[in-house]
N, C-alpha and C. Protein backbone atom coordinates (compact mmCIF):
# COMPACT_ATOMS: atom_id res chain seq x y z
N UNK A 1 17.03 21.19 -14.55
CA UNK A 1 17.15 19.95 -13.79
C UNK A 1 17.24 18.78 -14.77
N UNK A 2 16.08 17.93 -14.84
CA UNK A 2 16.15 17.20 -16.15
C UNK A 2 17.04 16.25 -16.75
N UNK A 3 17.93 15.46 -15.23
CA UNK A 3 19.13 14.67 -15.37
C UNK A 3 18.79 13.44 -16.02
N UNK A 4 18.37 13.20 -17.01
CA UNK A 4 17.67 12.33 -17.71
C UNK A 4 18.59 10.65 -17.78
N UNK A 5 20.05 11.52 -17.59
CA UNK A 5 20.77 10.30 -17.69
C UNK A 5 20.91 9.39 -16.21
N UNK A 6 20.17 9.84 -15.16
CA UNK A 6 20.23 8.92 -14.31
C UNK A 6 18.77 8.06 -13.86
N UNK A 7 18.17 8.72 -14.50
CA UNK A 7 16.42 8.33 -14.05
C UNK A 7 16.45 6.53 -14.78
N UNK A 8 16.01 5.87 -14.13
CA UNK A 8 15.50 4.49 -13.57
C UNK A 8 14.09 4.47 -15.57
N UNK A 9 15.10 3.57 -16.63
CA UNK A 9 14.28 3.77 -17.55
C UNK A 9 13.54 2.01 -17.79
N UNK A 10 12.45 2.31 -17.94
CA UNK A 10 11.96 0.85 -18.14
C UNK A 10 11.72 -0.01 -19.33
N UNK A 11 12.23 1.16 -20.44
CA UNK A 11 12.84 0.27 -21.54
C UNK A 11 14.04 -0.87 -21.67
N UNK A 12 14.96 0.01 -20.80
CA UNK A 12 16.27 -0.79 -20.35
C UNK A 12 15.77 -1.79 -19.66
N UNK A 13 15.06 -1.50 -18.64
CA UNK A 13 14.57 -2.70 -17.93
C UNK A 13 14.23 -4.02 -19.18
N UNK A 14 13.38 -3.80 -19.36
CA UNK A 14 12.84 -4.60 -20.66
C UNK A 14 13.65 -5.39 -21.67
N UNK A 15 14.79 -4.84 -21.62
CA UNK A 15 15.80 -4.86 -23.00
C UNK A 15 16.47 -6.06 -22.09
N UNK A 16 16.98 -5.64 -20.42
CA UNK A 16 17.81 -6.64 -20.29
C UNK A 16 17.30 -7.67 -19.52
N UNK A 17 15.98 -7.74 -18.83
CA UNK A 17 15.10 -8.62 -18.20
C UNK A 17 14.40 -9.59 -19.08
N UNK A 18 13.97 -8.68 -20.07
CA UNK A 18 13.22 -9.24 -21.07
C UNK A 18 13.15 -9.10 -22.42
N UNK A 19 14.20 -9.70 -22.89
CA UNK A 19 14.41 -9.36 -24.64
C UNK A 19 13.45 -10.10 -25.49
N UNK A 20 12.89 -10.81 -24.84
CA UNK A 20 11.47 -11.76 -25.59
C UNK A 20 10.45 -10.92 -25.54
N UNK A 21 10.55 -9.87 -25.16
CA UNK A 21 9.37 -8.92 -24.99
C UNK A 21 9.43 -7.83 -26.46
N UNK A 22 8.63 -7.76 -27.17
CA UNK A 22 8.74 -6.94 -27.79
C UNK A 22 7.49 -5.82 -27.31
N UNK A 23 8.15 -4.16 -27.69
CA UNK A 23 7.32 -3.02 -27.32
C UNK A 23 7.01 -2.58 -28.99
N UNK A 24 5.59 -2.65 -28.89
CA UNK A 24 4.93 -2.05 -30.12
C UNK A 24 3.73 -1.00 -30.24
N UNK A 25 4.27 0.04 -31.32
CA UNK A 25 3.44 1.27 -31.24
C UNK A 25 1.96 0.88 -31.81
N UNK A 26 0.75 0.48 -31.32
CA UNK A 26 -0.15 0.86 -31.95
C UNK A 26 -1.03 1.91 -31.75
N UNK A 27 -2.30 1.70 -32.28
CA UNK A 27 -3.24 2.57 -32.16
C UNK A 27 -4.72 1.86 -31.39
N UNK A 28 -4.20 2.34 -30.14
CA UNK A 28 -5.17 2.28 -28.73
C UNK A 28 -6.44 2.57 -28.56
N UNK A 29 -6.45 4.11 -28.85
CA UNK A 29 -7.26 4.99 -28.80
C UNK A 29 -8.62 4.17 -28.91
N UNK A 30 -9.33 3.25 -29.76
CA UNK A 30 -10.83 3.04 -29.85
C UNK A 30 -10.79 2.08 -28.64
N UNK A 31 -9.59 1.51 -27.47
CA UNK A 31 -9.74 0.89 -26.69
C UNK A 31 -9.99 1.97 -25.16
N UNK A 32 -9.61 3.30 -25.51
CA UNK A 32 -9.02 4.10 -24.30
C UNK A 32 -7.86 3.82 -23.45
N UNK A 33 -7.08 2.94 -24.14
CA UNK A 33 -5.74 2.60 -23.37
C UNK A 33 -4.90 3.56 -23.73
N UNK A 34 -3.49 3.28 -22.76
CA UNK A 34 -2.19 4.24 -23.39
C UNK A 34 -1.45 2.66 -23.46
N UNK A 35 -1.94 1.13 -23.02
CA UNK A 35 -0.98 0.42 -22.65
C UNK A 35 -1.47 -1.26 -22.96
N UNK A 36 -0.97 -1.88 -23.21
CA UNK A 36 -1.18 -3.31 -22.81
C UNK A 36 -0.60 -4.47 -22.77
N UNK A 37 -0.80 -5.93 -22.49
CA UNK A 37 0.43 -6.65 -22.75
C UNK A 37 -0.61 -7.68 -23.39
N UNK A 38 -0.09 -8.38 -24.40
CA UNK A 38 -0.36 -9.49 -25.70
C UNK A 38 0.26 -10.18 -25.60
N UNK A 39 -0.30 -11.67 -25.74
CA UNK A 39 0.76 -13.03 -26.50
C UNK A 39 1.92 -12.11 -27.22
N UNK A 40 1.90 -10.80 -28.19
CA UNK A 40 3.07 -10.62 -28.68
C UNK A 40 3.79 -9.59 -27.92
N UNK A 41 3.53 -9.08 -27.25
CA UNK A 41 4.24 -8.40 -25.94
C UNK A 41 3.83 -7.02 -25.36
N UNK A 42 4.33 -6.01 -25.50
CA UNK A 42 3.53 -4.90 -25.04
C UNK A 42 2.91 -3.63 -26.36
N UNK A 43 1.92 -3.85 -26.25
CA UNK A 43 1.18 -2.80 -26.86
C UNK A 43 1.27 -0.90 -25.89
N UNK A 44 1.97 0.11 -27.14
CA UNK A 44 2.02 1.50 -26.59
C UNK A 44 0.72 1.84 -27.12
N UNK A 45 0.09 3.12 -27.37
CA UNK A 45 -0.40 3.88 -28.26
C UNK A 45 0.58 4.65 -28.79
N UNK A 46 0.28 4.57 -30.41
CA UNK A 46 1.24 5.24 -31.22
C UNK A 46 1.14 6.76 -31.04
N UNK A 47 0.51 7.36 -30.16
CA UNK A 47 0.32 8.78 -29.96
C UNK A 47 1.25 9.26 -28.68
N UNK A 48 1.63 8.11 -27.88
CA UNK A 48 2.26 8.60 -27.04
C UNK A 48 2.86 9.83 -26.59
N UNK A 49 3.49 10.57 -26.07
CA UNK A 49 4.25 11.91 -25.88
C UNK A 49 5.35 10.58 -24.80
N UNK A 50 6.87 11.02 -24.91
CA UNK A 50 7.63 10.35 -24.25
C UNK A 50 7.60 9.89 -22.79
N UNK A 51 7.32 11.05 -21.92
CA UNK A 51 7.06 10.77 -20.69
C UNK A 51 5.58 9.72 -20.47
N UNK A 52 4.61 10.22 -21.50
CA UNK A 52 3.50 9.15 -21.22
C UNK A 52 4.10 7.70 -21.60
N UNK A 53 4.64 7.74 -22.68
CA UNK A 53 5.44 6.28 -22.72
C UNK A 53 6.02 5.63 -22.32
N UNK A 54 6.92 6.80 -21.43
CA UNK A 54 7.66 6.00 -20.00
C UNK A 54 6.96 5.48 -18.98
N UNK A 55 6.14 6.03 -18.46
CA UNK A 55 5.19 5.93 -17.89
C UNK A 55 4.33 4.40 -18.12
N UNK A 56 4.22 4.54 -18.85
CA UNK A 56 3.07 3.39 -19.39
C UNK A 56 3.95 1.87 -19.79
N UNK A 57 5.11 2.07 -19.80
CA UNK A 57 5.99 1.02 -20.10
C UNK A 57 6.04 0.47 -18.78
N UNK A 58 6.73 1.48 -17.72
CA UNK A 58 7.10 1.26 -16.45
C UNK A 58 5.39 0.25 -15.48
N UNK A 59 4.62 0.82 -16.17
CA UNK A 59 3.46 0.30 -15.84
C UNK A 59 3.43 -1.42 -16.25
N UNK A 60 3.46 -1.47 -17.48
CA UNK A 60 2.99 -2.67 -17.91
C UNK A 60 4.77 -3.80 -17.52
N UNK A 61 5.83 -3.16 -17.25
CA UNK A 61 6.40 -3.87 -16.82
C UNK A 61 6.39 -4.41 -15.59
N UNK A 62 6.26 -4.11 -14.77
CA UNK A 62 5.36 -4.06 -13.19
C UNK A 62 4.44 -5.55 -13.57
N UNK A 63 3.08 -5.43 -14.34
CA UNK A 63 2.71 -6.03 -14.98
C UNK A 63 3.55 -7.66 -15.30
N UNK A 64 4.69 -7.53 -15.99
CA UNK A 64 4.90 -8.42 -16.04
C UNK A 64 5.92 -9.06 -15.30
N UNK A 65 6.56 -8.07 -13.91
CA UNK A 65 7.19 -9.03 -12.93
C UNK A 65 6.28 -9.88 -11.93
N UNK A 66 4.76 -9.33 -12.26
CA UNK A 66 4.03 -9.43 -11.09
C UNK A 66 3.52 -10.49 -11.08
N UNK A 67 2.73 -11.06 -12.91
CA UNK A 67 2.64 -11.89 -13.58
C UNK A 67 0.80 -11.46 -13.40
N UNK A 68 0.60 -11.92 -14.78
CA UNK A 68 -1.09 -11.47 -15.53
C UNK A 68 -1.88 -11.59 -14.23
N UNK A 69 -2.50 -11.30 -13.16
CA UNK A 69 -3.91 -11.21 -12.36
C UNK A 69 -4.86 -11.98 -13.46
N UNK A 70 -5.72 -12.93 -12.92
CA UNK A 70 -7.17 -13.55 -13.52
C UNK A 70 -7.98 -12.38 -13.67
N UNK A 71 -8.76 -12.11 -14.38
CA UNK A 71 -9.84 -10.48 -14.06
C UNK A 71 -10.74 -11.31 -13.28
N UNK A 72 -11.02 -10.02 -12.48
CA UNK A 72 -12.34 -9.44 -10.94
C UNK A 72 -12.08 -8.25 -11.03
N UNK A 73 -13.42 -8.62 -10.43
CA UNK A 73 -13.86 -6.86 -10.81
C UNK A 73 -13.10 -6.32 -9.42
N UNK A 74 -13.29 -6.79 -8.34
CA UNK A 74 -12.69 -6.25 -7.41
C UNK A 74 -11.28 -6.00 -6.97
N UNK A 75 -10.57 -7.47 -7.32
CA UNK A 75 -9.12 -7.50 -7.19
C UNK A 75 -8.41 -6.72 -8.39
N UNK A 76 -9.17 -6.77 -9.74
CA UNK A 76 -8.75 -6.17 -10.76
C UNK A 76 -8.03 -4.85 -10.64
N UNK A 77 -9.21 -4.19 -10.00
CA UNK A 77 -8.80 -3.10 -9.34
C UNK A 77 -7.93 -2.58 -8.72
N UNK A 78 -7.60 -3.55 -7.65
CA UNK A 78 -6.51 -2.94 -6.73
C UNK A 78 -5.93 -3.91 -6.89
N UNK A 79 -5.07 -4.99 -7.65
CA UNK A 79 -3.91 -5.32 -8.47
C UNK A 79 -3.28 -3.58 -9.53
N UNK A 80 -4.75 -2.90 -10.15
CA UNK A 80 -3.92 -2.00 -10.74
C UNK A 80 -3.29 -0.87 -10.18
N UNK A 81 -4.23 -0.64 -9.00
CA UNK A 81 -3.58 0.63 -7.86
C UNK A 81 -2.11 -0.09 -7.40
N UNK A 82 -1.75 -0.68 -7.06
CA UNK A 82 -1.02 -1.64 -6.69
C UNK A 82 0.58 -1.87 -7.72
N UNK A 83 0.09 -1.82 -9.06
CA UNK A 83 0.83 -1.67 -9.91
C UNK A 83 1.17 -0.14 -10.43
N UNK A 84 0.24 0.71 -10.41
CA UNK A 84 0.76 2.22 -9.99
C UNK A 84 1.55 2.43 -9.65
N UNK A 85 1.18 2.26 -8.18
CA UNK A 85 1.94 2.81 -7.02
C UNK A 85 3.20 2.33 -7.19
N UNK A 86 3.88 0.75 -7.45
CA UNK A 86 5.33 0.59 -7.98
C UNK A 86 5.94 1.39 -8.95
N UNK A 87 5.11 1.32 -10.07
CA UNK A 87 5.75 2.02 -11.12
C UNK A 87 6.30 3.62 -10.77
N UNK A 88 5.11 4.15 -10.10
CA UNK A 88 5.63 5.36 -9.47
C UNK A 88 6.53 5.93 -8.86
N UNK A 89 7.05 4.68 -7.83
CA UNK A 89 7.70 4.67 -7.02
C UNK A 89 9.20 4.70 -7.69
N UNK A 90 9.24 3.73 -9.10
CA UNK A 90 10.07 3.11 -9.45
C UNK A 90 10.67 4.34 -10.55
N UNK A 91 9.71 5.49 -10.99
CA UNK A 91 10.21 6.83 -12.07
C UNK A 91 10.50 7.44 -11.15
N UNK A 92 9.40 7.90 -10.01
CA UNK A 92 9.93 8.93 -8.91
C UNK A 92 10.85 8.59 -7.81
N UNK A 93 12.12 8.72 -8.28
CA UNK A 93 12.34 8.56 -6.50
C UNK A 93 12.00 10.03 -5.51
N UNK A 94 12.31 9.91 -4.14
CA UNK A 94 12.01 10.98 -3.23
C UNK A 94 12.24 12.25 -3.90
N UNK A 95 13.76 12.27 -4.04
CA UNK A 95 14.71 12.92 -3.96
C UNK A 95 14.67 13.97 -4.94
N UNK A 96 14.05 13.26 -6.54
CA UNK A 96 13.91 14.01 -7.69
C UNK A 96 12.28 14.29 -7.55
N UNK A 97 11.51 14.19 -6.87
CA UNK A 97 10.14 14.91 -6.58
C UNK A 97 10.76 15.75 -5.83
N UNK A 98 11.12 16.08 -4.48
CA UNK A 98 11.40 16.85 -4.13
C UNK A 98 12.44 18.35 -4.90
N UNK A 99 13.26 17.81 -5.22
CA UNK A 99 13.71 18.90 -6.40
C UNK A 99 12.74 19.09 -7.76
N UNK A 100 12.18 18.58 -8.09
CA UNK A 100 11.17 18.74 -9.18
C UNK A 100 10.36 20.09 -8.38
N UNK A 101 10.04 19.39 -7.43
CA UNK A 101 8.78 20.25 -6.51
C UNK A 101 9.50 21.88 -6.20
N UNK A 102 10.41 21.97 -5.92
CA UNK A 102 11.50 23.14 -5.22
C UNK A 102 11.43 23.87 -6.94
N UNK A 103 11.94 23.16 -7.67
CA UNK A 103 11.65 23.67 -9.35
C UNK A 103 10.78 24.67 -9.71
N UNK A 104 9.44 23.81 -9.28
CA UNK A 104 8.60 24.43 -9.85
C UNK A 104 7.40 25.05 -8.97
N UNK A 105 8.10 25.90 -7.61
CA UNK A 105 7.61 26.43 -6.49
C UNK A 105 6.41 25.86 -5.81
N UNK A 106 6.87 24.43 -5.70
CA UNK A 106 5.64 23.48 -4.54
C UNK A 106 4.44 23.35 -5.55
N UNK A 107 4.13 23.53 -6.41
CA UNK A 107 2.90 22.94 -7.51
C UNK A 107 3.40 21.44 -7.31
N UNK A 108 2.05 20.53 -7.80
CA UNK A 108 1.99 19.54 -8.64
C UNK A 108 1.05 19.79 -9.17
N UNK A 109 1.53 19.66 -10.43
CA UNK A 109 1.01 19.70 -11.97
C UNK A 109 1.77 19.11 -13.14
N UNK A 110 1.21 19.39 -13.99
CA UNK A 110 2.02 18.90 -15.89
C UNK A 110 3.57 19.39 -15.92
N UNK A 111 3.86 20.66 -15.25
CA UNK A 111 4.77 21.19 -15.23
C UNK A 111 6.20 20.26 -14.18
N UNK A 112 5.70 19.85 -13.75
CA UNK A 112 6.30 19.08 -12.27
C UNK A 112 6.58 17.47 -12.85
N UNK A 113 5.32 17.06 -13.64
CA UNK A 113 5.32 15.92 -14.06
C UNK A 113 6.40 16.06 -15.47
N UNK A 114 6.44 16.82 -16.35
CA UNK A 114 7.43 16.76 -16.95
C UNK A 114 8.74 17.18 -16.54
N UNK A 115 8.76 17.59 -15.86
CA UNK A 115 10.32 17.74 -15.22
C UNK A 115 10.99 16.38 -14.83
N UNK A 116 9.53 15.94 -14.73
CA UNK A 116 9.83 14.27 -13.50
C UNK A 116 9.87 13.17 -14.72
N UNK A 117 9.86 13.54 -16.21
CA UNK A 117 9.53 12.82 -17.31
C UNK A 117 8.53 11.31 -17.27
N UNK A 118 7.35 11.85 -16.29
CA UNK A 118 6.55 10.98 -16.24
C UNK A 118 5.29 11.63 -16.51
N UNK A 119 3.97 11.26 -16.79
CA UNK A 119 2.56 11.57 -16.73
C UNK A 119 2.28 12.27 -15.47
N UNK A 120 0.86 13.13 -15.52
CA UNK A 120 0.52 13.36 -14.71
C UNK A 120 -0.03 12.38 -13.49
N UNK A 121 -0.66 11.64 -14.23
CA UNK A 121 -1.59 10.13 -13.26
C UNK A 121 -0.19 9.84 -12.43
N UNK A 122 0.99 9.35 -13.22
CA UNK A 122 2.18 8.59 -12.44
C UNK A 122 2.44 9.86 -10.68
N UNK A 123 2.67 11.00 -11.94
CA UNK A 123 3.04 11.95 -10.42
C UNK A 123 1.63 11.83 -9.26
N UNK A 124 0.82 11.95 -9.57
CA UNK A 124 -0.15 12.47 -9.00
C UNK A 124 -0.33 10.96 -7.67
N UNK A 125 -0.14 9.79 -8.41
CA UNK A 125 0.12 8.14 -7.57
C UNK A 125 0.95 8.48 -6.84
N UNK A 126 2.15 9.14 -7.56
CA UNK A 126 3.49 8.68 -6.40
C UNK A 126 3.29 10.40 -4.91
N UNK A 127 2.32 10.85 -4.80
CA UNK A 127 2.29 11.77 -4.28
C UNK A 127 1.28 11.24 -3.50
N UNK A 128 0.26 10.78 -3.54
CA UNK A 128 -1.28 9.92 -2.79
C UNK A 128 -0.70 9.21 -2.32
N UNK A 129 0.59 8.32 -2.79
CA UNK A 129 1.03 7.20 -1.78
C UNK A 129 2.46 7.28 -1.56
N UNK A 130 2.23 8.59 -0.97
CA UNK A 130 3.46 8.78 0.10
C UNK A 130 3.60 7.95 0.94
N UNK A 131 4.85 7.23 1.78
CA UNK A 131 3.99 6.90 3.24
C UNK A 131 4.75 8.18 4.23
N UNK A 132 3.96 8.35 4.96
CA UNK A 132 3.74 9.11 6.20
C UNK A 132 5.60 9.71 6.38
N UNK A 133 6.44 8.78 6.80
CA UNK A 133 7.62 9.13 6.83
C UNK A 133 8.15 10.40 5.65
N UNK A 134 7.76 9.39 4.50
CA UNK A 134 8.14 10.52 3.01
C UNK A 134 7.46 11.88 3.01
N UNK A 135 5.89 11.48 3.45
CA UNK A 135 5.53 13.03 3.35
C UNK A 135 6.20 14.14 4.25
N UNK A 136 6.57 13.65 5.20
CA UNK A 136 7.22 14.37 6.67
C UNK A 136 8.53 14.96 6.29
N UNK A 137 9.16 13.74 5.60
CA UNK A 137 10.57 14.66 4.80
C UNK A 137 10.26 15.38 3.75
N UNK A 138 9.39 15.19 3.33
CA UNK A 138 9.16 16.11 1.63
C UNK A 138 8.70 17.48 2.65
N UNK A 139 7.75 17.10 3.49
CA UNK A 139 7.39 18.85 3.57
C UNK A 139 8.70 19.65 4.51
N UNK A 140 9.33 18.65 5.45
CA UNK A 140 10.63 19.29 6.16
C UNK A 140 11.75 20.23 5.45
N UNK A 141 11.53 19.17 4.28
CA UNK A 141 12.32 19.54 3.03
C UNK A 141 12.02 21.10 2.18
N UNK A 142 10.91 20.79 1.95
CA UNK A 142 10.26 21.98 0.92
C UNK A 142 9.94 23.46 1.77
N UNK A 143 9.77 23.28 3.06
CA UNK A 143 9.81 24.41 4.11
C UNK A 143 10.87 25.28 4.24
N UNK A 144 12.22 24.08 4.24
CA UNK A 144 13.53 24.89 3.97
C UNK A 144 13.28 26.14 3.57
N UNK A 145 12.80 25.97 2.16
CA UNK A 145 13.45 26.72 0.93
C UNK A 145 12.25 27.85 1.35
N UNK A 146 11.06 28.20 1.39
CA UNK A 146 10.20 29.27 2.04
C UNK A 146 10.34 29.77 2.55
């Protein structure tokens, strides 16, 4: 499967939305991030694996159409569920979960998520926030094939 050349990339995004943005590899890890955005633009972790990078780009770009949230503890929160769930929306469409899923005989897992060249967290979002309609075609869909 693995049509890589049509999947929705958020580097490109970046490149042509935002060329003032620079994406830079550091080293996260003593923060527990994979991600962030700086006066100098977006911070990766230099450990990345590609799909986590996609992932985490698509994230922090979200981020910056949305524009910085003040921190609370409460809104903090679900500003970031919130920004998930786009990004998710925005690697997965229906169409390639559903063939991802048919792929790799109705699992979600690592296996599913790299097919989908995103993280597990991303798949695992864009699957929790189905809405109701999507889940109804995904399972109409995936029954087919059983």
């Amino acid at each position: 499967m693995n049509g890589e050349d049509h999947k929705w990339q958020p580097e490109d995004v970046l490149h042509a939305h935002y060329p003032q943005v620079g994406v830079h590899d550091v080293d996260l890890r003593p923060l527990r991030l994979l991600g962030r955005i700086t006066p100098h633009g977006i911070e990766v972790e230099k450990t990345c694996r590609q799909r986590e990078r996609r992932s985490t780009l698509a994230h922090e770009l979200v981020h910056l159409e949305r524009g910085i949230a003040p921190y609370h503890p409460h809104y903090t929160l679900r500003e970031e569920r919130i920004v998930d769930e786009i990004a998710a929306r925005r690697l997965i469409p229906l169409d390639d979960l559903f063939n991802a899923m048919i792929w790799c005989q109705g699992r979600v897992d690592d296996e599913v998520a790299e097919e989908l060249g995103v993280d597990l967290d991303t798949l695992n979002t864009r699957i929790n926030t189905l809405e109701p309609c999507e889940q109804q075609w995904l399972e109409r869909q995936i029954n087919r094939f059983r």
